[in-house]
Protein backbone atom coordinates (compact mmCIF):
# COMPACT_ATOMS: atom_id res chain seq x y z
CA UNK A 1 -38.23 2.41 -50.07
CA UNK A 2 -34.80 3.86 -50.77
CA UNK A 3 -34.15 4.89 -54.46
CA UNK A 4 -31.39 2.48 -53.49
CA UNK A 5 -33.14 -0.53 -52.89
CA UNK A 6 -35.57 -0.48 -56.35
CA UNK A 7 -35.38 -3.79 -57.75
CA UNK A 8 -33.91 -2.76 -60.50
CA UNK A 9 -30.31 -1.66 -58.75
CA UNK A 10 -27.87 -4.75 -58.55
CA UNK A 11 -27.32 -6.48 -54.98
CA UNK A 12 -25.19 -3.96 -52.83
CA UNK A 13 -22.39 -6.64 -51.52
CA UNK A 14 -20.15 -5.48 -48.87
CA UNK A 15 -17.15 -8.00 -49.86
CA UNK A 16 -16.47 -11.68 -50.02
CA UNK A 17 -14.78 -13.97 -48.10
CA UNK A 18 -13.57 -16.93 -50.65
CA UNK A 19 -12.50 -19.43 -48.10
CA UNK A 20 -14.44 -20.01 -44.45
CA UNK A 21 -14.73 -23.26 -42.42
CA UNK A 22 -16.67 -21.91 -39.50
CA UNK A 23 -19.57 -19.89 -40.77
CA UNK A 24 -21.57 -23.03 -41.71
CA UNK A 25 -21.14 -25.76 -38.97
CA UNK A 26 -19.26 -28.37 -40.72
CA UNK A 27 -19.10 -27.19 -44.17
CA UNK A 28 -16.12 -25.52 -46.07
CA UNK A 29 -18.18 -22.00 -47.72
CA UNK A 30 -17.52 -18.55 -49.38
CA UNK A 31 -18.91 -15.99 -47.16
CA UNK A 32 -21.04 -12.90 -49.08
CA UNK A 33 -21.32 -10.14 -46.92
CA UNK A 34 -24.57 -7.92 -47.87
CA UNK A 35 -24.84 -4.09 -47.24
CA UNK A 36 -27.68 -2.26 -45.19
CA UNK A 37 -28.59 -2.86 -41.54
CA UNK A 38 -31.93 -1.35 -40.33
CA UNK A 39 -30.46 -1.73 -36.46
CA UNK A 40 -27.75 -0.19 -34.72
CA UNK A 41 -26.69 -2.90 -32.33
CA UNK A 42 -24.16 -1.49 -29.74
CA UNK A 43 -21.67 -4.50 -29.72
CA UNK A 44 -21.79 -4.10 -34.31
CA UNK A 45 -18.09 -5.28 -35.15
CA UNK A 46 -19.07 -4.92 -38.95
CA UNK A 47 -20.41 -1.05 -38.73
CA UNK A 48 -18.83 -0.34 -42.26
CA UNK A 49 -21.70 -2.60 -43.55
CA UNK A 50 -24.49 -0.51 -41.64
CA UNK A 51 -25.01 2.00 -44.74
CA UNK A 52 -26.79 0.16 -47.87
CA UNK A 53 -24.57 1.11 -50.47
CA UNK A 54 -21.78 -1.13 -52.49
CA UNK A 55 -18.10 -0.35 -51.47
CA UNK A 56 -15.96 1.03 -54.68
CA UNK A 57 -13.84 -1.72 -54.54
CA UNK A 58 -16.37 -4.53 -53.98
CA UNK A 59 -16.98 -7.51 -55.99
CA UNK A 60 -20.11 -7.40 -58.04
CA UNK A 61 -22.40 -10.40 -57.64
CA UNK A 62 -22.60 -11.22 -61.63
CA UNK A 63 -18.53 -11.05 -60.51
CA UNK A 64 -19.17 -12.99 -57.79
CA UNK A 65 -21.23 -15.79 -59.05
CA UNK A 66 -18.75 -16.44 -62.13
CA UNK A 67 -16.01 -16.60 -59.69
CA UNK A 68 -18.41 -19.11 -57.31
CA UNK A 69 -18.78 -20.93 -60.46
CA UNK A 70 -14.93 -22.28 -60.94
CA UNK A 71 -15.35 -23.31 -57.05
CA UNK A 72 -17.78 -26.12 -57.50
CA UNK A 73 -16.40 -29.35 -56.01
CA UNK A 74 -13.95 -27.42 -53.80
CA UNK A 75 -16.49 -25.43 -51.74
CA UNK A 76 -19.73 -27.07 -50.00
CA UNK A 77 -21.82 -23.61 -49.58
CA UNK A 78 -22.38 -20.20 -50.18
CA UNK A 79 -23.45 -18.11 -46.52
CA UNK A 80 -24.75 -14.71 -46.91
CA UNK A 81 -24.35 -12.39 -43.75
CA UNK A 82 -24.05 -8.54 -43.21
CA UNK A 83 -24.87 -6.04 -42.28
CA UNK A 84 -28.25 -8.03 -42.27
CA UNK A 85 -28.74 -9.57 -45.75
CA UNK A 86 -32.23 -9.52 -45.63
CA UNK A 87 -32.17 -6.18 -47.00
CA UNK A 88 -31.27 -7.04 -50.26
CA UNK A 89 -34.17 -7.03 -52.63
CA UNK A 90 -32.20 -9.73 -54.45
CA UNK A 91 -31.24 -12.36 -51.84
CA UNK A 92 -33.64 -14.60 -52.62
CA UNK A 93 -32.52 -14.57 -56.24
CA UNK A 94 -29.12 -14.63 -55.08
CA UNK A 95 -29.55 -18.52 -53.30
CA UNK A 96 -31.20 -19.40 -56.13
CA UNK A 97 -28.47 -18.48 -58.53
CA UNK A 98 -25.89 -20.29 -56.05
CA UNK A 99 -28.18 -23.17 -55.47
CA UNK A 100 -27.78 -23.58 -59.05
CA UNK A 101 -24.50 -24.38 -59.09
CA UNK A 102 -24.70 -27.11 -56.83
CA UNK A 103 -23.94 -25.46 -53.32
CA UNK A 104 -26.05 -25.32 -50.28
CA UNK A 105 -26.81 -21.85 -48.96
CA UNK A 106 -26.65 -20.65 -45.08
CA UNK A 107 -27.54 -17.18 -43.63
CA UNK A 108 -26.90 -15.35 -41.00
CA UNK A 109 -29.35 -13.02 -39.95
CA UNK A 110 -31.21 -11.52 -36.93
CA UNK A 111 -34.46 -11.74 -38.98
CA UNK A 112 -34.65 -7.89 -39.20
CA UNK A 113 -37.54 -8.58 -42.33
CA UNK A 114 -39.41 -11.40 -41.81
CA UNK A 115 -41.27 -11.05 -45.19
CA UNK A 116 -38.24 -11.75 -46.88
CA UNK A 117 -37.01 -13.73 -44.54
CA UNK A 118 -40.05 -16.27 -45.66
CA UNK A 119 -39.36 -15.62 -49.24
CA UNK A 120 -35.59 -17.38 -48.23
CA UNK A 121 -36.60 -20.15 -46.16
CA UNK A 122 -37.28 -22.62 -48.56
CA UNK A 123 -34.19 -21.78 -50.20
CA UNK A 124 -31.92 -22.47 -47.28
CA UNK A 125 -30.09 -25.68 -45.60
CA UNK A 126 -28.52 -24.09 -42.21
CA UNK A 127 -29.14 -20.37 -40.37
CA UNK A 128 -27.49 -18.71 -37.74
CA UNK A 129 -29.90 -16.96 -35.72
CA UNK A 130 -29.17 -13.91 -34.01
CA UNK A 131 -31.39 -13.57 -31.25
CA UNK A 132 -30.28 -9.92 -29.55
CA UNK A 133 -31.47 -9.99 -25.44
CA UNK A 134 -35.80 -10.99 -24.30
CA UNK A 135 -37.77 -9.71 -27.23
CA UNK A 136 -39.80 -7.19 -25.30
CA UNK A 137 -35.43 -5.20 -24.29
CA UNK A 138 -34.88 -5.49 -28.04
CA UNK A 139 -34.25 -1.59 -28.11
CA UNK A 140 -31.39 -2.01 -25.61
CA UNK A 141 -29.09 -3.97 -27.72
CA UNK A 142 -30.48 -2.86 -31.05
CA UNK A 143 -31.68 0.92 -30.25
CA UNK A 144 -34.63 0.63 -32.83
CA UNK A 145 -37.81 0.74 -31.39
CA UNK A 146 -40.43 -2.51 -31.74
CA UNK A 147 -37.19 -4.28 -33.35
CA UNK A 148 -38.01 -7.19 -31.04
CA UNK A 149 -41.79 -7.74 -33.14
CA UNK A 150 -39.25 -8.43 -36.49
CA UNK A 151 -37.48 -10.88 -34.54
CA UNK A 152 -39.66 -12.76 -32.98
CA UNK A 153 -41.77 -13.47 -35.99
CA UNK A 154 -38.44 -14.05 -37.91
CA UNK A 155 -37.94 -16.66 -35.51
CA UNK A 156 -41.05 -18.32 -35.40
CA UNK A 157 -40.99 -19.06 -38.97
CA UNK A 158 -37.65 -20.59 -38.52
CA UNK A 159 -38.71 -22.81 -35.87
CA UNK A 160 -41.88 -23.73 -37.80
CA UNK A 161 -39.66 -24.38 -41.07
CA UNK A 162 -37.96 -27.35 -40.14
CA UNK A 163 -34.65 -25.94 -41.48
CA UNK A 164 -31.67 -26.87 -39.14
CA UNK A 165 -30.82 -23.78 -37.35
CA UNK A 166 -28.90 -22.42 -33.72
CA UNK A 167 -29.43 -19.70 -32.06
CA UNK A 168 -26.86 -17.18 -30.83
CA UNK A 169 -26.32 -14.17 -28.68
CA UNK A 170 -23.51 -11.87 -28.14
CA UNK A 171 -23.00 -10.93 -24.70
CA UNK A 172 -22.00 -8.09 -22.87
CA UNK A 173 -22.85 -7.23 -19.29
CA UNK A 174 -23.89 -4.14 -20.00
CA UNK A 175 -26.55 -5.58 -22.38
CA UNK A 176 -27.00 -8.84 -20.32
CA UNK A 177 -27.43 -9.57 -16.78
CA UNK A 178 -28.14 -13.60 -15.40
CA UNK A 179 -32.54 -12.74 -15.13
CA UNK A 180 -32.25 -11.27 -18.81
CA UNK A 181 -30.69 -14.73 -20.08
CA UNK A 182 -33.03 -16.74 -18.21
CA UNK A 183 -35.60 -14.86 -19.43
CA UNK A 184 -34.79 -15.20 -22.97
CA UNK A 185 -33.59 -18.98 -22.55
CA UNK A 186 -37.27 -19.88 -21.11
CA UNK A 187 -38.59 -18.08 -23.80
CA UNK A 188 -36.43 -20.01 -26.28
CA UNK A 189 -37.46 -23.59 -24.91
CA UNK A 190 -41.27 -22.83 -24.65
CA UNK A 191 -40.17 -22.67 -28.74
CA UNK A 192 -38.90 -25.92 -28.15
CA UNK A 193 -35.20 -24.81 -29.14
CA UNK A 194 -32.28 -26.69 -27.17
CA UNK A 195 -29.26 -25.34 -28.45
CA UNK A 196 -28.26 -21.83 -27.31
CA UNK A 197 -24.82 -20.50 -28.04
CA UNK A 198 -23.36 -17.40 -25.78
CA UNK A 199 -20.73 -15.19 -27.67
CA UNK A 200 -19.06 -12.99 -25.31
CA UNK A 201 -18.58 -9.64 -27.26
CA UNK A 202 -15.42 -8.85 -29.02
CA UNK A 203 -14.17 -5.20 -29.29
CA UNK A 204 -12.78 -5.62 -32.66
CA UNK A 205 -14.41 -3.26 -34.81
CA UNK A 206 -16.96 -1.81 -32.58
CA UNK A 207 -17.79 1.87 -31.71
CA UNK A 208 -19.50 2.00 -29.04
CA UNK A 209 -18.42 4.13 -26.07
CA UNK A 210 -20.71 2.09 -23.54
CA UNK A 211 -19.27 -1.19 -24.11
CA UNK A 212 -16.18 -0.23 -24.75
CA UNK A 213 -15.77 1.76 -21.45
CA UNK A 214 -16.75 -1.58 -19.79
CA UNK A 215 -14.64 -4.80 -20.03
CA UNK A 216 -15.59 -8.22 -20.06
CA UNK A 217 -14.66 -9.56 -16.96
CA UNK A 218 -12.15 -12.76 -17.23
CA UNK A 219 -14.33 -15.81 -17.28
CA UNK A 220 -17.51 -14.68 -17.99
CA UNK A 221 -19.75 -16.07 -18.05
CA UNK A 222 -19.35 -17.54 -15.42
CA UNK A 223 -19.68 -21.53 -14.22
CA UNK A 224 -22.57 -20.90 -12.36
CA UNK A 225 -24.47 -18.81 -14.99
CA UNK A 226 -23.97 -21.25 -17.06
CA UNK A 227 -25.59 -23.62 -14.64
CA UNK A 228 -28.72 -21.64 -13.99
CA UNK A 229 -28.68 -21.70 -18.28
CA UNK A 230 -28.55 -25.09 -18.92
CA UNK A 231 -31.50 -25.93 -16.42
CA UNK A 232 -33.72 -24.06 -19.34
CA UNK A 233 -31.81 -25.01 -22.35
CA UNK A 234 -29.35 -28.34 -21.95
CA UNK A 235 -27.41 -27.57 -24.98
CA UNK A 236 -26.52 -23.73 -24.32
CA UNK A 237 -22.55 -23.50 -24.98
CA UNK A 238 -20.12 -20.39 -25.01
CA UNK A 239 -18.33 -19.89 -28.58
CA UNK A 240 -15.23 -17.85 -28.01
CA UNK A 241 -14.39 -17.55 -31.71
């Protein structure tokens, strides 16, 4: 453990979004970004939040929750994302706090700590899974090795938990080729998932020299992809935003 991360250091946020209407399917939220990321994933757009320390000039969460406090009846939820929030010591004290004051509580995370990640599951009413490429090519996307072992038990929990949930993965086809999407759809629907959203990757705020050397190509994916997709998984969809 980091000297960092005792439990006795306050939560490490990376900032705050007050107002957000599409990080929570249907629900008007604050967003609380955490700081710390244990993978390196080659499409990041938030790399600033990689490093587990707490900008100068960011909120702190006693801050935070007084501030979260004046917003009940105008916001629905609080959604913690990253970085990957599960590697906050605190998080699960953090939902708690903002379940207090009457919000629900969504998280974004690509289950990076599944131990915590079960500590937060009974707190939670939505989670946006980030499931990276076929567990066993984790490394490719991620480049930490056996981070594909996190994830899948992350995600067996989830779908075990009976806490509403999607799946999503960004795309890039230097990451992701038609047989590595079928692979990890049919992997999906043996889990008895049906909804699988496709983000194509966004260059905004990513350093990568691979991906960025490569561009998207206009409508991908493509209609036919998509076909071969939604053979395995009926509900898979392309998010754009």
């Amino acid at each position: 453990m980091n000297a960092d991360d005792h439990p006795r250091t306050p939560p490490k946020l990376g900032g705050v979004v007050p107002f957000s209407s599409c990080d929570y399917p249907g629900h008007l939220a604050s967003v609380v970004f955490i700081s710390g990321c244990p993978w390196r994933c080659h499409y990041c757009h938030n790399p600033h939040l990689q490093a587990r320390h707490k900008g100068p000039t960011t909120p702190s969460w006693d801050d935070t929750l007084a501030w979260l406090a004046t917003r009940k009846g105008l916001l629905d939820a609080v959604v913690f994302c990253g970085g990957e929030p599960l590697a906050e010591h605190w998080l699960p004290q953090m939902m708690q706090d903002s379940r207090a004051l009457g919000f629900k509580i969504a998280l974004h995370t690509g289950g990076a700590y599944p131990a915590r990640f079960k500590q937060c599951l009974p707190l939670l009413d939505w989670v946006g899974f980030d499931v990276k490429a076929p567990f066993a090519d984790y490394e490719q996307v991620t480049q930490i090795r056996n981070s594909g072992q996190a994830a899948r038990a992350s995600l067996q929990m989830l779908v075990e938990s009976g806490v509403p949930f999607e799946c999503r993965t960004t795309i890039h086809p230097a990451l992701h080729n038609l047989d590595s999407l079928l692979q990890l759809a049919g992997t999906l629907a043996v889990q008895g998932i049906q909804d699988f959203v496709l983000q194509p990757f966004r260059a905004s705020g990513c350093s990568s020299a691979m991906l960025l050397q490569q561009p998207v190509p206009p409508g991908w994916p493509d209609t036919a992809m998509l076909a071969r997709l939604r053979q395995l998984l009926p509900g898979t969809q392309v998010r754009t935003h």
